[in-house]
N, C-alpha and C. Protein backbone atom coordinates (compact mmCIF):
# COMPACT_ATOMS: atom_id res chain seq x y z
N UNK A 1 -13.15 3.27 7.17
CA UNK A 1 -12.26 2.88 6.11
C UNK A 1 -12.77 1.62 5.41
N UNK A 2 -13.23 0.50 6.15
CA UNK A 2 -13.90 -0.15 5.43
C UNK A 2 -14.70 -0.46 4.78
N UNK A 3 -15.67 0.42 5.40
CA UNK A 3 -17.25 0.87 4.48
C UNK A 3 -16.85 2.02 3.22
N UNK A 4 -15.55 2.35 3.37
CA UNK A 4 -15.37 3.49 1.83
C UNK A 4 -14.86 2.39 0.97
N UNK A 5 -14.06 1.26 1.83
CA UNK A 5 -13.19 0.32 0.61
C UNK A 5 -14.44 -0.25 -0.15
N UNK A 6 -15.24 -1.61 0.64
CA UNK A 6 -16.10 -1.83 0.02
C UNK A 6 -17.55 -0.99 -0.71
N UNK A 7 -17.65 0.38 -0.15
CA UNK A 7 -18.03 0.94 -1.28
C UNK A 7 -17.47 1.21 -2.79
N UNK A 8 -16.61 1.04 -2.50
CA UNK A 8 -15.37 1.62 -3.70
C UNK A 8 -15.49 0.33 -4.85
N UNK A 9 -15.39 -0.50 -3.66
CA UNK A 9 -15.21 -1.79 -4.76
C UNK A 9 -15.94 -2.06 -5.23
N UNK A 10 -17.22 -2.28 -4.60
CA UNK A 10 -18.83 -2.53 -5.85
C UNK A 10 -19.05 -1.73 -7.19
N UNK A 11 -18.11 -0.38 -6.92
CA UNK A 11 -18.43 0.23 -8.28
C UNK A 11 -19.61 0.44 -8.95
N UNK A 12 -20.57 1.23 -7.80
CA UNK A 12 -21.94 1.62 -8.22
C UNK A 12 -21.75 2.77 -8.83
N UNK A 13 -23.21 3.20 -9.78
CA UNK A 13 -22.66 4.06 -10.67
C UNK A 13 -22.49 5.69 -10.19
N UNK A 14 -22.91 5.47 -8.90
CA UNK A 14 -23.19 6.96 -8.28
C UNK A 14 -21.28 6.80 -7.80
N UNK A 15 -20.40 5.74 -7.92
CA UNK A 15 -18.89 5.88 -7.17
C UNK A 15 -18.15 5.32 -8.35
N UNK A 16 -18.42 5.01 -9.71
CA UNK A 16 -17.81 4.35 -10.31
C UNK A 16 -17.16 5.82 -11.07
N UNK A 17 -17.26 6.78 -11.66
CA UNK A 17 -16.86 7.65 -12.23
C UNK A 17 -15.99 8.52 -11.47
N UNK A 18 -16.43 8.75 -10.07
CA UNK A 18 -15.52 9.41 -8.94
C UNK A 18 -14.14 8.41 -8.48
N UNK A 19 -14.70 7.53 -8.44
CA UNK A 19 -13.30 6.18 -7.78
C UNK A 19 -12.06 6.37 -9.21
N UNK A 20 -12.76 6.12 -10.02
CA UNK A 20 -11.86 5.89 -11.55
C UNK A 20 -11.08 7.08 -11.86
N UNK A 21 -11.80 8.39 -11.35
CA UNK A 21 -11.39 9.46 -11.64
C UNK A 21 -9.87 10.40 -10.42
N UNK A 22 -10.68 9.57 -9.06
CA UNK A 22 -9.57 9.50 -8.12
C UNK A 22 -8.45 8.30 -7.79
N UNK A 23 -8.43 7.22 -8.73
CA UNK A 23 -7.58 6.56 -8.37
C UNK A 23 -6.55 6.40 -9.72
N UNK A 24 -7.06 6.88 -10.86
CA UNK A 24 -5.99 7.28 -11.77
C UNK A 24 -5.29 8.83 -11.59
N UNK A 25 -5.84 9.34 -10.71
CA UNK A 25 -5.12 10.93 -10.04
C UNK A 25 -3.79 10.18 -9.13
N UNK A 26 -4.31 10.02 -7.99
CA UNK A 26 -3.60 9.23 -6.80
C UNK A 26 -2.08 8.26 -7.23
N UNK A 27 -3.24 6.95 -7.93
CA UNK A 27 -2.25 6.03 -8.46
C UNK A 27 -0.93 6.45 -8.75
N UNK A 28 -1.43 7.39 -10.72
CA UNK A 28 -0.41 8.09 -11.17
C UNK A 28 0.48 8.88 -10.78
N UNK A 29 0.27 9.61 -9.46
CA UNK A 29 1.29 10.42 -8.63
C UNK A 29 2.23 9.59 -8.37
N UNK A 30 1.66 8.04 -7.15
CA UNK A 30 2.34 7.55 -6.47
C UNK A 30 3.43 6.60 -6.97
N UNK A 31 2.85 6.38 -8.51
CA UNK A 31 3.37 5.64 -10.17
C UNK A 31 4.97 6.27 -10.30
N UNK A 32 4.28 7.57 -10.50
CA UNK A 32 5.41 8.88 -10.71
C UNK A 32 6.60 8.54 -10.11
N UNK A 33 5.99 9.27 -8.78
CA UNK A 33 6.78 8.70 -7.39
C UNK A 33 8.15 7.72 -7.10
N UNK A 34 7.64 6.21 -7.26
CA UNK A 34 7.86 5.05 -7.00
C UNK A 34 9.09 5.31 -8.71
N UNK A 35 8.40 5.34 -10.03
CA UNK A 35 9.20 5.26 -10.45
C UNK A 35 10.80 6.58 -10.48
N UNK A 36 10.54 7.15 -9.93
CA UNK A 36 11.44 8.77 -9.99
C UNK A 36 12.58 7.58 -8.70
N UNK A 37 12.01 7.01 -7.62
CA UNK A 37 12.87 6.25 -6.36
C UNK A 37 13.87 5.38 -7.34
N UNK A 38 12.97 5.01 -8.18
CA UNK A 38 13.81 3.31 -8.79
C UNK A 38 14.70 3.71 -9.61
N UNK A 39 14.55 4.95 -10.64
CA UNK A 39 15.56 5.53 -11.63
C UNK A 39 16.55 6.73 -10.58
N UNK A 40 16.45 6.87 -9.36
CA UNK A 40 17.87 7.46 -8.88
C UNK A 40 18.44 6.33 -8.14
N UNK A 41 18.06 5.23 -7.86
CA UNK A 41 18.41 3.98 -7.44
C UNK A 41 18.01 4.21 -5.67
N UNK A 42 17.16 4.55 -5.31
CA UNK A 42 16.65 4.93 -4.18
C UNK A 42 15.92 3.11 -3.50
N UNK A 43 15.22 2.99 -4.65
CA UNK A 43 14.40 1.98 -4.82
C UNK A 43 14.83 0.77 -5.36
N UNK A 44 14.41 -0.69 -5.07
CA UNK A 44 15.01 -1.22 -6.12
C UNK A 44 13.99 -1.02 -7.39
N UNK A 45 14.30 -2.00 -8.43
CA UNK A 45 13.56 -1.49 -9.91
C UNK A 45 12.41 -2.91 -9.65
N UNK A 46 11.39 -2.18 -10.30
CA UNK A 46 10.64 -3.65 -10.35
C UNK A 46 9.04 -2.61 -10.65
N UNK A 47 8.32 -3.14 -11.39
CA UNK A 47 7.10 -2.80 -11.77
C UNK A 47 6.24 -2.03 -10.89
N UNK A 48 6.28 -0.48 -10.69
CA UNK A 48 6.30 0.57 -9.77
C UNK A 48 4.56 0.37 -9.61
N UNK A 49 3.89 -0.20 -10.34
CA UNK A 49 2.26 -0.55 -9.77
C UNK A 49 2.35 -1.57 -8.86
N UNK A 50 3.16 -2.76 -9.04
CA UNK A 50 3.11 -4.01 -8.01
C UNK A 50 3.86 -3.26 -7.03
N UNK A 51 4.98 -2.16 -6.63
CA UNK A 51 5.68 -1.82 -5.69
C UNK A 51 4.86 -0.97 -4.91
N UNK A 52 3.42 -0.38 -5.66
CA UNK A 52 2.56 0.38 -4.76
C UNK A 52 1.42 -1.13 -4.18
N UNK A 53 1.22 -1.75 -4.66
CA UNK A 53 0.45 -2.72 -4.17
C UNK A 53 1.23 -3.20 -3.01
N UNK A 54 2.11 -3.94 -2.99
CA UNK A 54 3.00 -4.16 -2.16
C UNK A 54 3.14 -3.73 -0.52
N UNK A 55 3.16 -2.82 -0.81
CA UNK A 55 2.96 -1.14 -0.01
C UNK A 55 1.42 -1.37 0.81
N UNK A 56 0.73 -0.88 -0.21
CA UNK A 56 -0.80 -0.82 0.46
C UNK A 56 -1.52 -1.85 0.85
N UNK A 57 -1.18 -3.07 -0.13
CA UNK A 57 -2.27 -4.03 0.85
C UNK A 57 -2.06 -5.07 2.07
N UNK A 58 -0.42 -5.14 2.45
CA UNK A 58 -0.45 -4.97 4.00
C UNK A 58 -1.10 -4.19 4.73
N UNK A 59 -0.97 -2.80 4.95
CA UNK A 59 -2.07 -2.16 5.23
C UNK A 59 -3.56 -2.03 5.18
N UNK A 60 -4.21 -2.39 4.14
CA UNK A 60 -5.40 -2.21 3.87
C UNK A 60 -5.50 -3.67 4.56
N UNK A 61 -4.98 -4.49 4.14
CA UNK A 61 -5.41 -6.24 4.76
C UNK A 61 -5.29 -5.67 6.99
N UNK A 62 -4.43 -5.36 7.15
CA UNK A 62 -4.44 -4.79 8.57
C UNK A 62 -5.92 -3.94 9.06
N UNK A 63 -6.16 -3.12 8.28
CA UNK A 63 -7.04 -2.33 8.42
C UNK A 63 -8.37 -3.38 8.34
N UNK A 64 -8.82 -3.92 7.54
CA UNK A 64 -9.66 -4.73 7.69
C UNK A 64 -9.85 -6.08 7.95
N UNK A 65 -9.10 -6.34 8.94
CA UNK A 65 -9.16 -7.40 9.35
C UNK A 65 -8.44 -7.19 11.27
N UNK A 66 -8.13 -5.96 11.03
CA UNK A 66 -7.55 -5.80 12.63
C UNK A 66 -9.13 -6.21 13.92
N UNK A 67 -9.40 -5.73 13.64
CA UNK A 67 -11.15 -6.01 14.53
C UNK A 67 -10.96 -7.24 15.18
N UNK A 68 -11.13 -8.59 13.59
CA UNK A 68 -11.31 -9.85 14.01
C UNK A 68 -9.95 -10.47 14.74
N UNK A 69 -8.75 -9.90 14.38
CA UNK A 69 -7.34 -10.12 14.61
C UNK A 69 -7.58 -9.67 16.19
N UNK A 70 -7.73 -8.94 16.26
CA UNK A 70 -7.84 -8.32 18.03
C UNK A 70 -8.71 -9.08 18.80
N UNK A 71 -9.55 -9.86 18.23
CA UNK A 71 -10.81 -10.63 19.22
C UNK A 71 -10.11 -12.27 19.13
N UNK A 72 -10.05 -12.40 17.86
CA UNK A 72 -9.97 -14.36 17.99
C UNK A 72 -8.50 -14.75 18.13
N UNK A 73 -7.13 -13.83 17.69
CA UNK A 73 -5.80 -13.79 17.76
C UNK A 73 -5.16 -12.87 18.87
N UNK A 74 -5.58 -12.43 19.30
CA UNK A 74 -5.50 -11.41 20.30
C UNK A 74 -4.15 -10.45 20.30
N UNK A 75 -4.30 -9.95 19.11
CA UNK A 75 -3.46 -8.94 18.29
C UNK A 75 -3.47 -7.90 19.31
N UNK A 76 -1.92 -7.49 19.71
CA UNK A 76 -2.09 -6.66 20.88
C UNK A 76 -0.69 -5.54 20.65
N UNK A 77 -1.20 -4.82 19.26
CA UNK A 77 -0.31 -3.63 18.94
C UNK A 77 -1.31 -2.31 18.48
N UNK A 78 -0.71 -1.29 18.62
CA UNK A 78 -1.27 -0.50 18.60
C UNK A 78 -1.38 0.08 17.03
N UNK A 79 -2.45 0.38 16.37
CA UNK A 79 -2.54 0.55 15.16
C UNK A 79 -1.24 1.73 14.28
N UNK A 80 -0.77 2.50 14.64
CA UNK A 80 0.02 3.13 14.26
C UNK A 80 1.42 2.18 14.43
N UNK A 81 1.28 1.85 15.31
CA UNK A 81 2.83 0.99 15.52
C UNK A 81 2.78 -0.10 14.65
N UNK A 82 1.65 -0.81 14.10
CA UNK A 82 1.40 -1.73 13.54
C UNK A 82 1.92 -1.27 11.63
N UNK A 83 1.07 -0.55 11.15
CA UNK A 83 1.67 0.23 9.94
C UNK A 83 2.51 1.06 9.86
N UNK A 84 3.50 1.27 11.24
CA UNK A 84 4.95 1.69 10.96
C UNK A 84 5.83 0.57 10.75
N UNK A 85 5.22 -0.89 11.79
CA UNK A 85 6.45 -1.84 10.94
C UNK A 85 6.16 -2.38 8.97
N UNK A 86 4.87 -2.04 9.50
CA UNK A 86 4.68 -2.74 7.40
C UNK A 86 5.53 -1.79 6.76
N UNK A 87 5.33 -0.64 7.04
CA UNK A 87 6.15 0.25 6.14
C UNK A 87 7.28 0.10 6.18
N UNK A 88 8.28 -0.43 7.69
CA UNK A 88 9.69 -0.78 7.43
C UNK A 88 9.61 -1.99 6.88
N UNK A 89 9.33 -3.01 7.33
CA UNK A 89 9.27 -4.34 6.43
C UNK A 89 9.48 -4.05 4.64
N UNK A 90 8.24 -3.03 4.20
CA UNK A 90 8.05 -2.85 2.67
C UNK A 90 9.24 -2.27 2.33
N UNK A 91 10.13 -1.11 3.29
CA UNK A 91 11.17 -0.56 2.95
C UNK A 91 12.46 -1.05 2.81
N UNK A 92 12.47 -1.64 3.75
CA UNK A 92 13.28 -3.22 3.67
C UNK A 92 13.59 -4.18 2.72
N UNK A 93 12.52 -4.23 1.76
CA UNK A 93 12.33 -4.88 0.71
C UNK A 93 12.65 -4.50 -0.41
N UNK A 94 12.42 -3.30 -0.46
CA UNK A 94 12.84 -2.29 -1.49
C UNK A 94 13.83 -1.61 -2.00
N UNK A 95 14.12 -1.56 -0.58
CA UNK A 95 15.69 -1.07 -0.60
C UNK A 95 16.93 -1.76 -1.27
N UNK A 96 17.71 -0.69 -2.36
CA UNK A 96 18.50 -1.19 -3.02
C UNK A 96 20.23 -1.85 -2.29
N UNK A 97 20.24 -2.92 -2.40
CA UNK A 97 21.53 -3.39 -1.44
C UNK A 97 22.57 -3.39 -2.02
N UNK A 98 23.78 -3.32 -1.45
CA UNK A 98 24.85 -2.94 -2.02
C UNK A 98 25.33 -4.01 -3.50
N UNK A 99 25.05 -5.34 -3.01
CA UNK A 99 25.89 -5.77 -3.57
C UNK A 99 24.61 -6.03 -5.03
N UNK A 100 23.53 -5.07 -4.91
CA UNK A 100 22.81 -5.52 -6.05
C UNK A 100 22.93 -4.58 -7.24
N UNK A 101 23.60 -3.56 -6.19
CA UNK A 101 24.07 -2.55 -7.65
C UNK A 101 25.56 -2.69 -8.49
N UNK A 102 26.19 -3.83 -7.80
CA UNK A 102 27.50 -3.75 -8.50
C UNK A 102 26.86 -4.31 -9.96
């Protein structure tokens, strides 16, 4: 996962046309998505690209950095259990509260 991120990110020209081409596919779904949550009030409202960022780069920051986290911090969860709490945390966050819809 990390050697696809930082491939991804250099944006060489043999990945720059494929990345651009799969992350305006992806994105736009998850765009879709995020905004379809916020207009039935599922979600709260708030700029459905920063609400996917939000989302992913707890994760992605976990993902690449769990290695060094496990050796010098001695990070001692198990990777799935680890991006099931980001995802409640993010959901948590998101989630529309009562008294924000009056």
């Amino acid at each position: 996962m990390r050697a696809l991120f930082f491939e991804v990110s250099r944006l060489s020209p043999e990945t720059e046309e494929v990345a651009a081409q799969t992350i305006t596919k992806v994105v736009g779904l998850l765009v879709m998505y995020l905004t379809s949550q916020m207009s039935a009030g599922t979600l709260r409202r708030m700029h459905p690209l920063l609400a996917l960022q939000s989302f992913v780069g707890p994760i992605l920051f976990h993902i690449l950095t769990r290695p060094l986290a496990e050796r010098v911090l001695q990070l001692d969860i198990e990777g799935e259990a680890a991006v099931t709490q980001l995802a409640e945390a993010w959901l948590e966050a998101m989630t529309v509260k009562e008294e924000r819809r009056k």
